[in-house]
N, C-alpha and C. Protein backbone atom coordinates (compact mmCIF):
# COMPACT_ATOMS: atom_id res chain seq x y z
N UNK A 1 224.55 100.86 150.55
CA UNK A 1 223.43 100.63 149.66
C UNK A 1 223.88 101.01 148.24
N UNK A 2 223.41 99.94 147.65
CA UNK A 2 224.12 100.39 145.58
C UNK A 2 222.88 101.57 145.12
N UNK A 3 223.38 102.56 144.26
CA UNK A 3 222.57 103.27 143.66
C UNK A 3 221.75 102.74 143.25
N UNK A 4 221.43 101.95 142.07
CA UNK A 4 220.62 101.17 141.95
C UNK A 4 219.26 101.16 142.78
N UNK A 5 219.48 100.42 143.91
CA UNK A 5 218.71 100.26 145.07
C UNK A 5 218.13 101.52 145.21
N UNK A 6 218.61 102.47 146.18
CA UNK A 6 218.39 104.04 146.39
C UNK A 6 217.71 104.62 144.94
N UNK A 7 217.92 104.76 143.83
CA UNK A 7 216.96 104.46 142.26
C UNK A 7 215.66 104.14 143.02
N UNK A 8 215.65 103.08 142.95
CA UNK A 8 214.46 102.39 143.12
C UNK A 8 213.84 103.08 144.14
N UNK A 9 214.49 102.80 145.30
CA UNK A 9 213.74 103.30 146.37
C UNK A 9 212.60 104.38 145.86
N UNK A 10 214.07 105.22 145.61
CA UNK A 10 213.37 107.32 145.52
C UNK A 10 212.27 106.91 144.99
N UNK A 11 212.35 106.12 143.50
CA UNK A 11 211.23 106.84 142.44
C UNK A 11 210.06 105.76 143.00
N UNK A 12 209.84 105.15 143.83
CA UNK A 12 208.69 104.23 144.18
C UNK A 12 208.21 105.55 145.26
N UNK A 13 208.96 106.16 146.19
CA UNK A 13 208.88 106.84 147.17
C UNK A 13 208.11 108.22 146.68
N UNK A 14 208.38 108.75 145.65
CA UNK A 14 208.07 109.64 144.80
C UNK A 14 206.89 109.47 144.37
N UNK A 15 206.46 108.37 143.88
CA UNK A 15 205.47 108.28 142.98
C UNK A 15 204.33 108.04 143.88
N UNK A 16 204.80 107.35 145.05
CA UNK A 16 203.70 107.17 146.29
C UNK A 16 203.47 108.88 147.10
N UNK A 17 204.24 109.48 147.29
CA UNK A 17 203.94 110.88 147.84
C UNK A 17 203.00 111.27 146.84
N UNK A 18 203.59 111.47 145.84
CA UNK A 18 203.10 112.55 145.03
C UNK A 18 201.26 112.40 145.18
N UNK A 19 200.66 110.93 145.16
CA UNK A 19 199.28 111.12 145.61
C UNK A 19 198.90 111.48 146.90
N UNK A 20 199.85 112.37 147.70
CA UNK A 20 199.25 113.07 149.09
C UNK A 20 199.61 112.16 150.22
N UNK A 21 199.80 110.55 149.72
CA UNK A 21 200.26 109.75 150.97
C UNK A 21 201.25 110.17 152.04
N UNK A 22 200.85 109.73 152.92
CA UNK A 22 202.41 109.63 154.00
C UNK A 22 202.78 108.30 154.19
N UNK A 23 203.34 107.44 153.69
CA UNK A 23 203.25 106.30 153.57
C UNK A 23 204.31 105.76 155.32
N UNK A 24 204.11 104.56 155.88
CA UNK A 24 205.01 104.41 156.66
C UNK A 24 205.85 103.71 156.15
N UNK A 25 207.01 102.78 156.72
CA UNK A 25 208.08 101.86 156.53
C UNK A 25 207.09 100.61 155.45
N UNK A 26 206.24 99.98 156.54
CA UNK A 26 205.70 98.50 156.12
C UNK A 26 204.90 99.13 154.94
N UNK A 27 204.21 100.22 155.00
CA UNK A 27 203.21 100.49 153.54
C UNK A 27 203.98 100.53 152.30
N UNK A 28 205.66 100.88 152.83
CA UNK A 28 206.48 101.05 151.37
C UNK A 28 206.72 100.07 150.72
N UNK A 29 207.00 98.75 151.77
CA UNK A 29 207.46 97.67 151.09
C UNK A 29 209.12 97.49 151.20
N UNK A 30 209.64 98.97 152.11
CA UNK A 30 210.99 98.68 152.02
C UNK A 30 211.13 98.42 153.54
N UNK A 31 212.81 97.60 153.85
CA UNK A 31 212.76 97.19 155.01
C UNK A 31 212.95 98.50 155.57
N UNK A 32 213.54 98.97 157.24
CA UNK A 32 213.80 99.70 158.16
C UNK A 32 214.69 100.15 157.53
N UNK A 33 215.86 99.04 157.04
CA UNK A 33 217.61 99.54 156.93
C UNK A 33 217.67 100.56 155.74
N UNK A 34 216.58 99.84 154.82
CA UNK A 34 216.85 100.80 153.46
C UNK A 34 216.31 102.55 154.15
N UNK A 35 215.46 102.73 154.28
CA UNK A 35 214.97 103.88 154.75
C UNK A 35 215.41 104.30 155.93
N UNK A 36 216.17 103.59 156.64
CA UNK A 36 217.25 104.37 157.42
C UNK A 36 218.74 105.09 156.70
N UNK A 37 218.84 104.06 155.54
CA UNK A 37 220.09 104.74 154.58
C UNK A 37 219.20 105.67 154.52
N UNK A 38 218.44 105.70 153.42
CA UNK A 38 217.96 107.03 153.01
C UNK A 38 218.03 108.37 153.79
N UNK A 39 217.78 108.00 154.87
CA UNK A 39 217.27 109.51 156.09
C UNK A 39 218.87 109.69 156.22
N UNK A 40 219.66 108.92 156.80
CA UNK A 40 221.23 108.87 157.02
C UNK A 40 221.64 109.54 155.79
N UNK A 41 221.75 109.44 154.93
CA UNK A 41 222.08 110.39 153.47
C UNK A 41 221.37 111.59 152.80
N UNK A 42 220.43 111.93 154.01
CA UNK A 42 219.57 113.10 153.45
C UNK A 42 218.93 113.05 152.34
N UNK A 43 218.73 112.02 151.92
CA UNK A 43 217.93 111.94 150.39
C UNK A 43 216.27 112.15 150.64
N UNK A 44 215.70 111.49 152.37
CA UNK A 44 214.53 111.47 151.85
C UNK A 44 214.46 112.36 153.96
N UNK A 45 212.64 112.84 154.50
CA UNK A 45 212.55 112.92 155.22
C UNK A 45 211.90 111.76 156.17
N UNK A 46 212.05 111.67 157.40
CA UNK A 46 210.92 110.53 157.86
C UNK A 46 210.38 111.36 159.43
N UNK A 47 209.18 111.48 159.58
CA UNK A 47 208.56 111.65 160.78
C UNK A 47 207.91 109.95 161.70
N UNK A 48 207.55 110.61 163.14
CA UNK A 48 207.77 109.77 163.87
C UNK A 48 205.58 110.08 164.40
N UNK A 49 205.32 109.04 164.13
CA UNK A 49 203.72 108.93 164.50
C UNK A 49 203.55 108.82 166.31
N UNK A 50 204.97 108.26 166.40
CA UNK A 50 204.69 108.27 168.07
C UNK A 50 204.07 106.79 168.94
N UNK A 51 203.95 106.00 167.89
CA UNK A 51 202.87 104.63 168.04
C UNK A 51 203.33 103.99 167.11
N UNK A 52 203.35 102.07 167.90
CA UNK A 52 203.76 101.42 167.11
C UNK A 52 204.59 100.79 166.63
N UNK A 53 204.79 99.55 166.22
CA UNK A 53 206.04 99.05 166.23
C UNK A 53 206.95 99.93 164.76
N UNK A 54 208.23 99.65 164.94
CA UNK A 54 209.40 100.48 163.92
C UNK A 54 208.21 100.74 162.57
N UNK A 55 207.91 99.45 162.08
CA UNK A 55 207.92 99.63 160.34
C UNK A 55 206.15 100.49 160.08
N UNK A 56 205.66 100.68 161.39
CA UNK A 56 204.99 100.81 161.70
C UNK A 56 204.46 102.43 162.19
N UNK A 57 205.21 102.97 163.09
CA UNK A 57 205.80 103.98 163.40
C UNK A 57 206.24 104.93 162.60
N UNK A 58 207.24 104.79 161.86
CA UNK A 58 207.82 105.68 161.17
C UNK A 58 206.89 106.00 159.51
N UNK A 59 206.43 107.40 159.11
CA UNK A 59 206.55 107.69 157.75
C UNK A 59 207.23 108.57 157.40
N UNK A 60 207.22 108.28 155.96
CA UNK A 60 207.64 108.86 154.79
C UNK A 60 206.85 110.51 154.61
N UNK A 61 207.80 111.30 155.15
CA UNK A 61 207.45 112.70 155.04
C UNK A 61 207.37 113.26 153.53
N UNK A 62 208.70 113.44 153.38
CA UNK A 62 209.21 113.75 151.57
C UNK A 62 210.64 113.16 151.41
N UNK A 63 210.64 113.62 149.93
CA UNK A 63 212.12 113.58 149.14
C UNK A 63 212.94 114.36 149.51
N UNK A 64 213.70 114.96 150.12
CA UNK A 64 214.58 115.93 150.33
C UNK A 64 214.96 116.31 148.69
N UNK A 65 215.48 117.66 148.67
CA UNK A 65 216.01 118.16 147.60
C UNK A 65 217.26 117.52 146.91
N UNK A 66 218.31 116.57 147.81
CA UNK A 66 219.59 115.98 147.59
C UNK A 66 218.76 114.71 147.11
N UNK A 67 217.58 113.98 147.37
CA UNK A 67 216.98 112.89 146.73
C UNK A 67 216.38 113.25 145.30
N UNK A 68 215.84 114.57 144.99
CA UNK A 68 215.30 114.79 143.57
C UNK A 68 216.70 114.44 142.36
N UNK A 69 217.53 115.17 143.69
CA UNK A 69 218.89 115.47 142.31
C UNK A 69 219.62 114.20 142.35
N UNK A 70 219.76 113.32 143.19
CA UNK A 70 219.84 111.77 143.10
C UNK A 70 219.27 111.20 141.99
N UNK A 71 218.02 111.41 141.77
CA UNK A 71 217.04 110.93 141.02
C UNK A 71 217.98 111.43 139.60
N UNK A 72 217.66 112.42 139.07
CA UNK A 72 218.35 113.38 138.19
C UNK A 72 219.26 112.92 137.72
N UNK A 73 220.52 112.63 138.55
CA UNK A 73 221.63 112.25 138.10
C UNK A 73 221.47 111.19 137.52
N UNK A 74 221.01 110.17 138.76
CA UNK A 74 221.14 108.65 137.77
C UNK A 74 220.24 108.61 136.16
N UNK A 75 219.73 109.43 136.45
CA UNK A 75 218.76 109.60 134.86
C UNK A 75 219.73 109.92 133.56
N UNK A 76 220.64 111.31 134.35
CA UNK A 76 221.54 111.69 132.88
C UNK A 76 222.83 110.65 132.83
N UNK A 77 223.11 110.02 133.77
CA UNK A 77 224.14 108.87 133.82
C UNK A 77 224.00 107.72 133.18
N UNK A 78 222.42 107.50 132.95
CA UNK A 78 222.06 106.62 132.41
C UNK A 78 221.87 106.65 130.86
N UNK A 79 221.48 108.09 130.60
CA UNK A 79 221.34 108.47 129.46
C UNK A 79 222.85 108.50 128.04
N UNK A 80 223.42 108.75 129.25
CA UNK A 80 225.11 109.31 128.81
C UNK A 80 225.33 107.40 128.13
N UNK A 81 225.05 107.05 129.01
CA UNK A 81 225.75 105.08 129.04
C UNK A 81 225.23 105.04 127.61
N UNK A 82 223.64 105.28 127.41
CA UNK A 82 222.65 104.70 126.29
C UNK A 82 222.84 105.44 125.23
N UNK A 83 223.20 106.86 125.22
CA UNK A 83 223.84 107.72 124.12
C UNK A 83 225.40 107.27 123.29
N UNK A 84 226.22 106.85 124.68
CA UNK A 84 227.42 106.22 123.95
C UNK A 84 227.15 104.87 123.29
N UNK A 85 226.66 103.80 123.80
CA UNK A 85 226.11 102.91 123.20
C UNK A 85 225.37 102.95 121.67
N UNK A 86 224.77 103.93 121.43
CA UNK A 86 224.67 103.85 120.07
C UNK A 86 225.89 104.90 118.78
N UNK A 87 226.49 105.71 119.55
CA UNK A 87 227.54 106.11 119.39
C UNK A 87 227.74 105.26 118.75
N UNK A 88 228.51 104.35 119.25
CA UNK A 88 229.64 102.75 119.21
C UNK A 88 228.84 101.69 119.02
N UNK A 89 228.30 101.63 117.95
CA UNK A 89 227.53 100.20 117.95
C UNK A 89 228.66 98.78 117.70
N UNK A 90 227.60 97.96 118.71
CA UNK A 90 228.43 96.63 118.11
C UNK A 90 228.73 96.09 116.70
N UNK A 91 230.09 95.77 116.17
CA UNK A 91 230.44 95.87 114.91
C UNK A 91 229.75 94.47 114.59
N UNK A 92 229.28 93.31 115.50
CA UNK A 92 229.14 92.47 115.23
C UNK A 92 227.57 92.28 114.70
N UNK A 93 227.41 93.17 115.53
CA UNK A 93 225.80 93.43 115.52
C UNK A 93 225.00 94.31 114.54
N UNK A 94 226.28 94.79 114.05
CA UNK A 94 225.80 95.61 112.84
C UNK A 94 226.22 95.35 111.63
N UNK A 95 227.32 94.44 111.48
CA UNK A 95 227.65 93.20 110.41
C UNK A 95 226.10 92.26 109.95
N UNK A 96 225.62 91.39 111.14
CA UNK A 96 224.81 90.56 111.06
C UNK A 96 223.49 91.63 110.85
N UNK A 97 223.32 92.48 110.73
CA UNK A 97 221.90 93.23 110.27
C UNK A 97 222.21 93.45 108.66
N UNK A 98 223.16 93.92 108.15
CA UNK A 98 223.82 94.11 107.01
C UNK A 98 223.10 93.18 105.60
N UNK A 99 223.71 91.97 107.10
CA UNK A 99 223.61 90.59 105.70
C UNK A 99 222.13 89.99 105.84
């Protein structure tokens, strides 16, 4: 799974807990596989309702602590990219504002 993806996931996953939900598989919108990476990488928890088909069956407990700092990282990684970027502006791009 690309970071990216797992990105997404967490902070949709996040933002749905945080109002008290337990959301299952099908309420997330993500398939089985993605939220099986997730649990497989310790990023997030999942409990078992006991009933039900898979997407059905399974929710979304929490974020694990290795998913907050997932989150985290890609934030200052991203930041770092967008900080150098203006660092280094395009010469071309800053020619054509000039004139």
């Amino acid at each position: 799974m690309k970071d990216n993806d797992k990105l997404v996931a967490l902070i949709r996953l996040r933002d749905i807990l945080y109002f008290g939900v337990r959301p299952t598989v099908r309420e997330c919108g993500f398939s089985t596989e993605i939220i099986q990476g997730l649990v497989k990488e310790q990023l997030i928890q999942s409990g078992d309702k006991k009933f039900g088909s898979d997407p059905d069956r399974f929710v979304i407990e929490a974020i694990l602590p290795a998913g907050h700092s997932f989150i985290s990282q890609q934030h200052a990684f991203r930041d770092l990219h967008n900080l150098g970027e203006l660092s280094h502006p395009d010469p071309v791009l800053t020619t054509a504002k000039r004139n």
